[in-house]
PDB file of N, CA and C in Angstrom:
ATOM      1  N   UNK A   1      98.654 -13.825 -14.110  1.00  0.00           N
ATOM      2  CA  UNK A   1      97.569 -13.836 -15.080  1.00  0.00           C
ATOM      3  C   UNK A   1      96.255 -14.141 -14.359  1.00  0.00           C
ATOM      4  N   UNK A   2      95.179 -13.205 -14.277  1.00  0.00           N
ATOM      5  CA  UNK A   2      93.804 -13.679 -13.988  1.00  0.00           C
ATOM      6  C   UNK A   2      92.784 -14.885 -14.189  1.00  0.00           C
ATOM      7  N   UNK A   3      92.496 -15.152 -13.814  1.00  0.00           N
ATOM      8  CA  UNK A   3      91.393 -16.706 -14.043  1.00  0.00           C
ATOM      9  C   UNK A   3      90.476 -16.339 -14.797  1.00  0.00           C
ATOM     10  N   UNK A   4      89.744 -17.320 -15.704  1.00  0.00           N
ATOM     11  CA  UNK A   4      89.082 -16.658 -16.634  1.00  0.00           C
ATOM     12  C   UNK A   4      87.315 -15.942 -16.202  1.00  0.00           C
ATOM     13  N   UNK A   5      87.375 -16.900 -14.901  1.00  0.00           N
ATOM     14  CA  UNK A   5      85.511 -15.793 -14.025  1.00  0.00           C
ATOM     15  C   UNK A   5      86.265 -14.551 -13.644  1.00  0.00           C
ATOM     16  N   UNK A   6      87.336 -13.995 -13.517  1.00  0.00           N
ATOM     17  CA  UNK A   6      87.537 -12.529 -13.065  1.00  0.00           C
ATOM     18  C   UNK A   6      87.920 -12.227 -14.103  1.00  0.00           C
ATOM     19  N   UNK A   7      88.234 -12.556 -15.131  1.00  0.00           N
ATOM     20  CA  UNK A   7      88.377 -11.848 -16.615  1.00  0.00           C
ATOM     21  C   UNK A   7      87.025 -11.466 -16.883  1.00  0.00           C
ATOM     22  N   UNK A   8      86.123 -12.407 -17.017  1.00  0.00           N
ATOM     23  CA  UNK A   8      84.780 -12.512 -17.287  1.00  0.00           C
ATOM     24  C   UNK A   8      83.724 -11.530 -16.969  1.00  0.00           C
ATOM     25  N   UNK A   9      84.643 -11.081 -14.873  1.00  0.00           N
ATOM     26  CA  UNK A   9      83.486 -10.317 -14.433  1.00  0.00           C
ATOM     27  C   UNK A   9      83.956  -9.174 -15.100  1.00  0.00           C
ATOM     28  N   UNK A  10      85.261  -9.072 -14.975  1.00  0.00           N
ATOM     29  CA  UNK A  10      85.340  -7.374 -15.119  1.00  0.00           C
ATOM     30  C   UNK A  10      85.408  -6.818 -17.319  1.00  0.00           C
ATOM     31  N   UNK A  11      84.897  -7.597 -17.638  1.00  0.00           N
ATOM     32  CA  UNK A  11      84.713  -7.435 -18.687  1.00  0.00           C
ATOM     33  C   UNK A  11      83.059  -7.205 -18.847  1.00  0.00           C
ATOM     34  N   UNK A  12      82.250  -8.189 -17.774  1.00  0.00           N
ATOM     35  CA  UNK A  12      81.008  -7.775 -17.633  1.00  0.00           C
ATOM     36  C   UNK A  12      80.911  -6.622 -17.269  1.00  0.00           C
ATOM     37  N   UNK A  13      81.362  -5.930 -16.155  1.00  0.00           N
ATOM     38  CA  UNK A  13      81.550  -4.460 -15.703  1.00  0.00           C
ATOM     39  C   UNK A  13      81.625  -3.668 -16.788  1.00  0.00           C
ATOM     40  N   UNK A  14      82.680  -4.221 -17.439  1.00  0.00           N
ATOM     41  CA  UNK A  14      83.071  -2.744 -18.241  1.00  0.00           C
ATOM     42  C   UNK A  14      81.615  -2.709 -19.231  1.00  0.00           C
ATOM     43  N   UNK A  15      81.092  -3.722 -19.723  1.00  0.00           N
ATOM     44  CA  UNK A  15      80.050  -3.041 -20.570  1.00  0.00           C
ATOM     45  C   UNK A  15      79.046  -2.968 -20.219  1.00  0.00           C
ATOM     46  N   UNK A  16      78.632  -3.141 -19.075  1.00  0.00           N
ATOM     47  CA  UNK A  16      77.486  -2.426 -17.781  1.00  0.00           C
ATOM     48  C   UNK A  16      77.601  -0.719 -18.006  1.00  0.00           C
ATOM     49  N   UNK A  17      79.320  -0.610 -17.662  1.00  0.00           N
ATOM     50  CA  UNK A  17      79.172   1.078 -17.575  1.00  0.00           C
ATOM     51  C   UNK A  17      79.433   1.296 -19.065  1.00  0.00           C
ATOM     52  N   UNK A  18      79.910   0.583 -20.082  1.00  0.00           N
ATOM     53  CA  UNK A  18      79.498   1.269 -21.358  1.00  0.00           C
ATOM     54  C   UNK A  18      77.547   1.383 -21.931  1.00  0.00           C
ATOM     55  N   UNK A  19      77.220   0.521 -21.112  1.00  0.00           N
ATOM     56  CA  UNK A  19      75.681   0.854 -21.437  1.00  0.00           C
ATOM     57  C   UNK A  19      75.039   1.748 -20.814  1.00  0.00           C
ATOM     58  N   UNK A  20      75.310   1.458 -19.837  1.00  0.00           N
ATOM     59  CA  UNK A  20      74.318   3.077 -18.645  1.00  0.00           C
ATOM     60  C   UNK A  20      75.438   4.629 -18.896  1.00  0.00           C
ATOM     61  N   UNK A  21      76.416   4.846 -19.627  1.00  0.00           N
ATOM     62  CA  UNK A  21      77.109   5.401 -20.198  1.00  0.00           C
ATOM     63  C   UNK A  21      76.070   6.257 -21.633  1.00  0.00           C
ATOM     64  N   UNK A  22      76.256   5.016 -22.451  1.00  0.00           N
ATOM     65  CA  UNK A  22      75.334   5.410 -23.239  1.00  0.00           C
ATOM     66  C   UNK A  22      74.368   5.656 -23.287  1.00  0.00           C
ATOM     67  N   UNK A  23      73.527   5.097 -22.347  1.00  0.00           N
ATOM     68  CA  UNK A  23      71.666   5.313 -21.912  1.00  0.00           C
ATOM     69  C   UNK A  23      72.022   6.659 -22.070  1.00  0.00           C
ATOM     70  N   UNK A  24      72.815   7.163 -20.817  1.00  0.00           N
ATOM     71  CA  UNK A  24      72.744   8.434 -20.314  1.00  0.00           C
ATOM     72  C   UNK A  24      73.096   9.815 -21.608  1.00  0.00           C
ATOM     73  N   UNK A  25      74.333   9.679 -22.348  1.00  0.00           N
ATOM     74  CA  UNK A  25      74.290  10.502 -23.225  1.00  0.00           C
ATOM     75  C   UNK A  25      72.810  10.608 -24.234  1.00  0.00           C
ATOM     76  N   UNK A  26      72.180   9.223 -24.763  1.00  0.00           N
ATOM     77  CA  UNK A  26      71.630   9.090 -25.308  1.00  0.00           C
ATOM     78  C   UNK A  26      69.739   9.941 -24.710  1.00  0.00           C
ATOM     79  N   UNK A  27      69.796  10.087 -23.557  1.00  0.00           N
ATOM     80  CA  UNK A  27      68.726  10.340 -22.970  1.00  0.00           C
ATOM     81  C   UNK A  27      68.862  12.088 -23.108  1.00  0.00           C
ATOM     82  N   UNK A  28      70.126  12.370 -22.787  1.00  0.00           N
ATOM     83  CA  UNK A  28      70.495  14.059 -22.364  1.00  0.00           C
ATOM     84  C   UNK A  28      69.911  14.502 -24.051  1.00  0.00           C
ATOM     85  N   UNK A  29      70.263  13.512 -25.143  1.00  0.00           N
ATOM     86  CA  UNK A  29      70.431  14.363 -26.017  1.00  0.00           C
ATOM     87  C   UNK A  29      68.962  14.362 -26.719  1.00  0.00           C
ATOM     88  N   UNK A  30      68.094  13.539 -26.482  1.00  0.00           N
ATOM     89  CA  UNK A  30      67.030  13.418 -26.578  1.00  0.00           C
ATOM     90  C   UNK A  30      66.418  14.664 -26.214  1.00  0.00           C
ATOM     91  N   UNK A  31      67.075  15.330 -24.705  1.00  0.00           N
ATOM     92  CA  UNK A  31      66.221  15.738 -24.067  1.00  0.00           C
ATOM     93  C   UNK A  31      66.216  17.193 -24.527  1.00  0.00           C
ATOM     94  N   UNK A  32      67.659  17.466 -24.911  1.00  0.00           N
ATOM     95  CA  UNK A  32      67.956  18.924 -25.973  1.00  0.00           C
ATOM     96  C   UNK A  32      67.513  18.814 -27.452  1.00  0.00           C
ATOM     97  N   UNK A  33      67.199  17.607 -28.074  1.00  0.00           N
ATOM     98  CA  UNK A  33      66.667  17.824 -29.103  1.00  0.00           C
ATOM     99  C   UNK A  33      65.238  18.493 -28.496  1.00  0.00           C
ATOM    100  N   UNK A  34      64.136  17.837 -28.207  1.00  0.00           N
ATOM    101  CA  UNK A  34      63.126  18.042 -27.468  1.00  0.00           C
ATOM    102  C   UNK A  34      63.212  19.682 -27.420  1.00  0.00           C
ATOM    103  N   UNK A  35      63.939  20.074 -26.626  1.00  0.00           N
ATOM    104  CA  UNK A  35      64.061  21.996 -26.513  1.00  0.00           C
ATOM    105  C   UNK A  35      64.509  22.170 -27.936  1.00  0.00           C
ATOM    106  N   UNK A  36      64.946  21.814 -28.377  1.00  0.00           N
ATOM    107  CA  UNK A  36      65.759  22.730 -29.851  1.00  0.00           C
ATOM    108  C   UNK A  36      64.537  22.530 -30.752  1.00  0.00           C
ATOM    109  N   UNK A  37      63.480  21.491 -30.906  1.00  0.00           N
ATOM    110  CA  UNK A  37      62.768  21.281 -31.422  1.00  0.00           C
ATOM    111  C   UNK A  37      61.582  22.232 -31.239  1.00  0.00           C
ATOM    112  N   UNK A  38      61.208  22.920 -30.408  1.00  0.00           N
ATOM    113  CA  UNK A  38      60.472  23.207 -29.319  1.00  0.00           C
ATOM    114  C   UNK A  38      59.557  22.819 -29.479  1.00  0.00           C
ATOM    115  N   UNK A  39      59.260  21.518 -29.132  1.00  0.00           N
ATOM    116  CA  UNK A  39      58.522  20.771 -28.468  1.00  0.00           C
ATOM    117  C   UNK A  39      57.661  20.774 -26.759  1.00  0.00           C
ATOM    118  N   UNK A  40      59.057  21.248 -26.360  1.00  0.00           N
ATOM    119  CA  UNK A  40      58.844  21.133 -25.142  1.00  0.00           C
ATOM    120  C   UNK A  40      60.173  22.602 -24.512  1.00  0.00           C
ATOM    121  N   UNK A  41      59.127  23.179 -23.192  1.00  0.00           N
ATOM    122  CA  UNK A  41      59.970  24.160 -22.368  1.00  0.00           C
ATOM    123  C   UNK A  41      61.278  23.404 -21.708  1.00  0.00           C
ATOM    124  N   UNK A  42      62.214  24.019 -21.387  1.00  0.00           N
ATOM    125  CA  UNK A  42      63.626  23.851 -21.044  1.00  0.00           C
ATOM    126  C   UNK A  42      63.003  23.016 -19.356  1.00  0.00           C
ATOM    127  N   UNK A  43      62.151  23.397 -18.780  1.00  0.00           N
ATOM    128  CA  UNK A  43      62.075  23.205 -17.020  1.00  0.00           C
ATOM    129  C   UNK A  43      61.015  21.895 -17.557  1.00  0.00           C
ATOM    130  N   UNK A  44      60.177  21.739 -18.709  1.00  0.00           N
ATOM    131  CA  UNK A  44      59.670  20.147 -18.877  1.00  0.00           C
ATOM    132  C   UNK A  44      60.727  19.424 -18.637  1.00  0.00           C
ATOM    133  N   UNK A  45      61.544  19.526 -19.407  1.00  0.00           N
ATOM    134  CA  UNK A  45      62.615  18.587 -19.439  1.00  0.00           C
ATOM    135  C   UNK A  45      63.394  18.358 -18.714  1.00  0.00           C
ATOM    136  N   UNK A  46      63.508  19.410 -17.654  1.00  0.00           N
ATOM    137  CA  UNK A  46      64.519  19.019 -16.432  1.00  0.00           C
ATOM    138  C   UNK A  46      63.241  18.432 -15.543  1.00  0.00           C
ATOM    139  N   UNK A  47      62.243  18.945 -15.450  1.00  0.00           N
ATOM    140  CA  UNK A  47      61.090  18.272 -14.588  1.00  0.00           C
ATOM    141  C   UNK A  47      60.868  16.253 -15.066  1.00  0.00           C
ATOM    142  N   UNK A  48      61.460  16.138 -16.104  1.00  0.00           N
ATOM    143  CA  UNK A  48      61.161  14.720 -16.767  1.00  0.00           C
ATOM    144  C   UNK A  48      62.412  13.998 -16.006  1.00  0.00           C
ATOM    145  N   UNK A  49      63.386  14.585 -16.015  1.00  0.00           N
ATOM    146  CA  UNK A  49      65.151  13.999 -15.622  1.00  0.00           C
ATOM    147  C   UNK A  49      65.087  13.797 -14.024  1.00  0.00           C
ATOM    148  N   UNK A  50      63.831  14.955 -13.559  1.00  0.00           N
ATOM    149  CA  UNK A  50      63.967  14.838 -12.265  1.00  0.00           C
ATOM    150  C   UNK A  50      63.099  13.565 -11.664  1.00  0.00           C
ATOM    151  N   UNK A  51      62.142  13.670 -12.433  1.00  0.00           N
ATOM    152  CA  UNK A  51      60.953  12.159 -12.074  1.00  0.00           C
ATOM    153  C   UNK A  51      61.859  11.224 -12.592  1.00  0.00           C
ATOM    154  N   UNK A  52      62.363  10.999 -13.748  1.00  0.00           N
ATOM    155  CA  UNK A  52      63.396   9.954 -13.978  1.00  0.00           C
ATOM    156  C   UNK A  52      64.295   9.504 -12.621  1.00  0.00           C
ATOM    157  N   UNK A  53      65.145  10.580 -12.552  1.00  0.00           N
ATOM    158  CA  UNK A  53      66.256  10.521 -11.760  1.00  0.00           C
ATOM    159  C   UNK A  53      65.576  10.096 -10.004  1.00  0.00           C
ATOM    160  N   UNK A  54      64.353  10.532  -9.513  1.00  0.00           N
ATOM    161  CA  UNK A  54      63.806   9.554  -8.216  1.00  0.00           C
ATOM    162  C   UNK A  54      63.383   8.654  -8.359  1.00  0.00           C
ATOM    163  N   UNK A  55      62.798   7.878  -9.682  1.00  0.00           N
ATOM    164  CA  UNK A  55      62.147   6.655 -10.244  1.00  0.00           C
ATOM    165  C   UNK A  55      62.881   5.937  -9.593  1.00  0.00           C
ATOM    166  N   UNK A  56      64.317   6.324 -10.940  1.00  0.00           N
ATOM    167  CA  UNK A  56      65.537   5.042 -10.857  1.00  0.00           C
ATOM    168  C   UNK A  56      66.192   5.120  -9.259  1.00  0.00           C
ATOM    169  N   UNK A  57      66.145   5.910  -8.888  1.00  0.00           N
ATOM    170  CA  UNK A  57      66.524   5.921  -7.420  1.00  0.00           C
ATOM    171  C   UNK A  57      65.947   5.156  -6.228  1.00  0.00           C
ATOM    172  N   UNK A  58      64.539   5.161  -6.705  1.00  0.00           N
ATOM    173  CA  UNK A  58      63.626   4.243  -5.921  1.00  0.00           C
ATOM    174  C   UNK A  58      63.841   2.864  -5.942  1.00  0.00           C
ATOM    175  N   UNK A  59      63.759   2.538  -7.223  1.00  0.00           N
ATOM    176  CA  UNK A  59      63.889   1.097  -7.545  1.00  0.00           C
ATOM    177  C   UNK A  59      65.381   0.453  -7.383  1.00  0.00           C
ATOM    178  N   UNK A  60      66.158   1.195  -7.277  1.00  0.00           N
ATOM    179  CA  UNK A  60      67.584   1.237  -7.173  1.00  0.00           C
ATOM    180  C   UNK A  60      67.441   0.780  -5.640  1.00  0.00           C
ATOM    181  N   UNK A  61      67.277   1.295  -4.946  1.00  0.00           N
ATOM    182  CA  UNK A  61      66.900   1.414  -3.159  1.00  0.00           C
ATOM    183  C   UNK A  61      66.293   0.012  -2.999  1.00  0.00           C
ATOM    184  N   UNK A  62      65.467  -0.256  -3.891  1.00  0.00           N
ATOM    185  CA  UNK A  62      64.328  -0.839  -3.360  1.00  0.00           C
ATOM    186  C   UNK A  62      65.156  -2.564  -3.337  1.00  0.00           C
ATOM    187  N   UNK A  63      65.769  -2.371  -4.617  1.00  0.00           N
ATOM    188  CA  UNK A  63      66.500  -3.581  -5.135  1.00  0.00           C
ATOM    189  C   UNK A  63      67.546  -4.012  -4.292  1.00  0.00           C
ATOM    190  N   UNK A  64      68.037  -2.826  -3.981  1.00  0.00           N
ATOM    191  CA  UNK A  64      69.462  -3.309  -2.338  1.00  0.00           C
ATOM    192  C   UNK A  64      68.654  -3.524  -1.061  1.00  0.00           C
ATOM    193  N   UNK A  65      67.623  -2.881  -0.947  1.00  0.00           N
ATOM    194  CA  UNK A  65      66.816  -3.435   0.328  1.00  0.00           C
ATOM    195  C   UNK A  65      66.149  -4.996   0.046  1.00  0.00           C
ATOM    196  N   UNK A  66      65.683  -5.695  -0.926  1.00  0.00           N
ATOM    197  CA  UNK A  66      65.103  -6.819  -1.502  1.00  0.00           C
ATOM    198  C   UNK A  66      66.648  -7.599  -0.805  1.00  0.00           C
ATOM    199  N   UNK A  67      67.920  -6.905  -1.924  1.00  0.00           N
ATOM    200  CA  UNK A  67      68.985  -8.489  -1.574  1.00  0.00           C
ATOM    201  C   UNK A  67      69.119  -8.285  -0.270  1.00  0.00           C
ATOM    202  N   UNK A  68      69.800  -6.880   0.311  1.00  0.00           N
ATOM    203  CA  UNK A  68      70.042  -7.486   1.913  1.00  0.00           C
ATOM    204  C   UNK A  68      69.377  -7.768   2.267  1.00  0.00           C
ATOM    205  N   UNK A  69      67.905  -7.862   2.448  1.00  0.00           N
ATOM    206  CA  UNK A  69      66.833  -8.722   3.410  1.00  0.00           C
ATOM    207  C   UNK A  69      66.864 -10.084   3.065  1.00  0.00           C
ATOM    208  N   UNK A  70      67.427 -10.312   2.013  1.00  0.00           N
ATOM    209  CA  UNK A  70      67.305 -11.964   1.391  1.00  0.00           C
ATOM    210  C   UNK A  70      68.991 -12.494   1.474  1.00  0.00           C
ATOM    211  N   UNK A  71      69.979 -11.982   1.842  1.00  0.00           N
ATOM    212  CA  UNK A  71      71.292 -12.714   2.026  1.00  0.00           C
ATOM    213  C   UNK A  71      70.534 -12.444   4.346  1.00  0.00           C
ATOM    214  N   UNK A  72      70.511 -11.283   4.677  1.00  0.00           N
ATOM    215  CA  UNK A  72      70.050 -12.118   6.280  1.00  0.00           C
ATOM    216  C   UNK A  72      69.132 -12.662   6.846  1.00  0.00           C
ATOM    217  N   UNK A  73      67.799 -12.866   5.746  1.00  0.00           N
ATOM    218  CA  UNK A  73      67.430 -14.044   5.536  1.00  0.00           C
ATOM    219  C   UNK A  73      67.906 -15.374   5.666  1.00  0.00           C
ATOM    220  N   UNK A  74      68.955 -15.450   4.655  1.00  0.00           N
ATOM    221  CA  UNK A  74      69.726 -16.452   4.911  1.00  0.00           C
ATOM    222  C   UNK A  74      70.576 -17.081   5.536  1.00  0.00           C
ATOM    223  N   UNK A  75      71.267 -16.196   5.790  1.00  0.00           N
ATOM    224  CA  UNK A  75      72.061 -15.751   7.278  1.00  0.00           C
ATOM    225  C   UNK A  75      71.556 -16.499   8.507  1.00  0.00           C
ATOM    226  N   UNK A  76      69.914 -16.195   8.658  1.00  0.00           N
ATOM    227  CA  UNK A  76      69.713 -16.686   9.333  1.00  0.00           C
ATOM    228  C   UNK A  76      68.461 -18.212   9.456  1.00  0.00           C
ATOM    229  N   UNK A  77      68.650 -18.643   8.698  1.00  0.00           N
ATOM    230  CA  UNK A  77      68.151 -19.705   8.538  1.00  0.00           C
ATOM    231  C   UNK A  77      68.686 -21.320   9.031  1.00  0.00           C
ATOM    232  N   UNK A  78      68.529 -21.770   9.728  1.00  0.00           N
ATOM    233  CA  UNK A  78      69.348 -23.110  10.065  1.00  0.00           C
ATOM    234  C   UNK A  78      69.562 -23.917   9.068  1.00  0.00           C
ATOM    235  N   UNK A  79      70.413 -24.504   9.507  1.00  0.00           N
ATOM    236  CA  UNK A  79      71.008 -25.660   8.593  1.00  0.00           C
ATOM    237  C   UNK A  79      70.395 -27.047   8.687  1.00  0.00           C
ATOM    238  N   UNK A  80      69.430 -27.187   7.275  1.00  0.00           N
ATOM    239  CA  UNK A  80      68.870 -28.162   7.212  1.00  0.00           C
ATOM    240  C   UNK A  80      69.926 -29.584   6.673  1.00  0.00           C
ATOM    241  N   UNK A  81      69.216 -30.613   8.090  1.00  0.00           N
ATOM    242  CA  UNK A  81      70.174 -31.612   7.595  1.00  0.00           C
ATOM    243  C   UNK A  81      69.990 -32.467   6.485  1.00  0.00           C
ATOM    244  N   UNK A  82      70.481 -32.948   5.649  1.00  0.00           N
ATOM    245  CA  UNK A  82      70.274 -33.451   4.704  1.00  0.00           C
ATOM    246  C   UNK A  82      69.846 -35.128   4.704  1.00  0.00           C
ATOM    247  N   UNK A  83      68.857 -36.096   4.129  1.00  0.00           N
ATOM    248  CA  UNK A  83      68.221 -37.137   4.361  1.00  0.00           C
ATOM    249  C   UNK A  83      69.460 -38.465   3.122  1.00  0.00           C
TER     250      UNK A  83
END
C-alpha cells in the first residue's frame, strides 16, 4: 500500500493533466468556433496556436532554466555553520 505523500502526488498529477487536457480541448474548440463563426480566416487561427504554442514554450524553457540554475546554485554553495 502507498504512503499517503505518493498517493497525494500522483493524484496531484492526475489533475494537472486533467486540466491542461481540458485547457487544450477547450482552446481547439474555441478556435473552430471562431472559423465556423467567421469571425476569423482558418490560417488566423492557426497563426494564434502558433504564437500560443512558442509563448508557452518560452516560458516553459525559461522556467527549467530558472530551477536548474537555482538547485546548482545550491549545489554549490557551502555549508554554513550554524551559531
Amino acid at each position: 500500500m502507498a504512503s499517503w505523500p505518493d498517493y497525494a502526488a500522483a493524484e496531484f498529477a492526475q489533475l494537472g493533466s486533467l486540466i491542461w487536457t481540458v485547457a487544450a480541448v477547450l482552446v481547439f474548440a474555441i478556435g473552430l468556433s471562431r472559423i465556423y463563426l467567421g469571425v476569423h480566416y482558418p490560417s488566423d487561427v492557426i497563426a494564434g496556436y502558433l504564437a500560443a504554442t512558442i509563448w508557452v514554450s518560452t516560458l516553459v524553457a525559461l522556467d527549467r532554466l530558472h530551477v536548474h540554475r537555482k538547485a546548482r546554485k545550491k549545489q554549490r554553495a557551502p555549508a554554513v555553520a550554524r551559531r
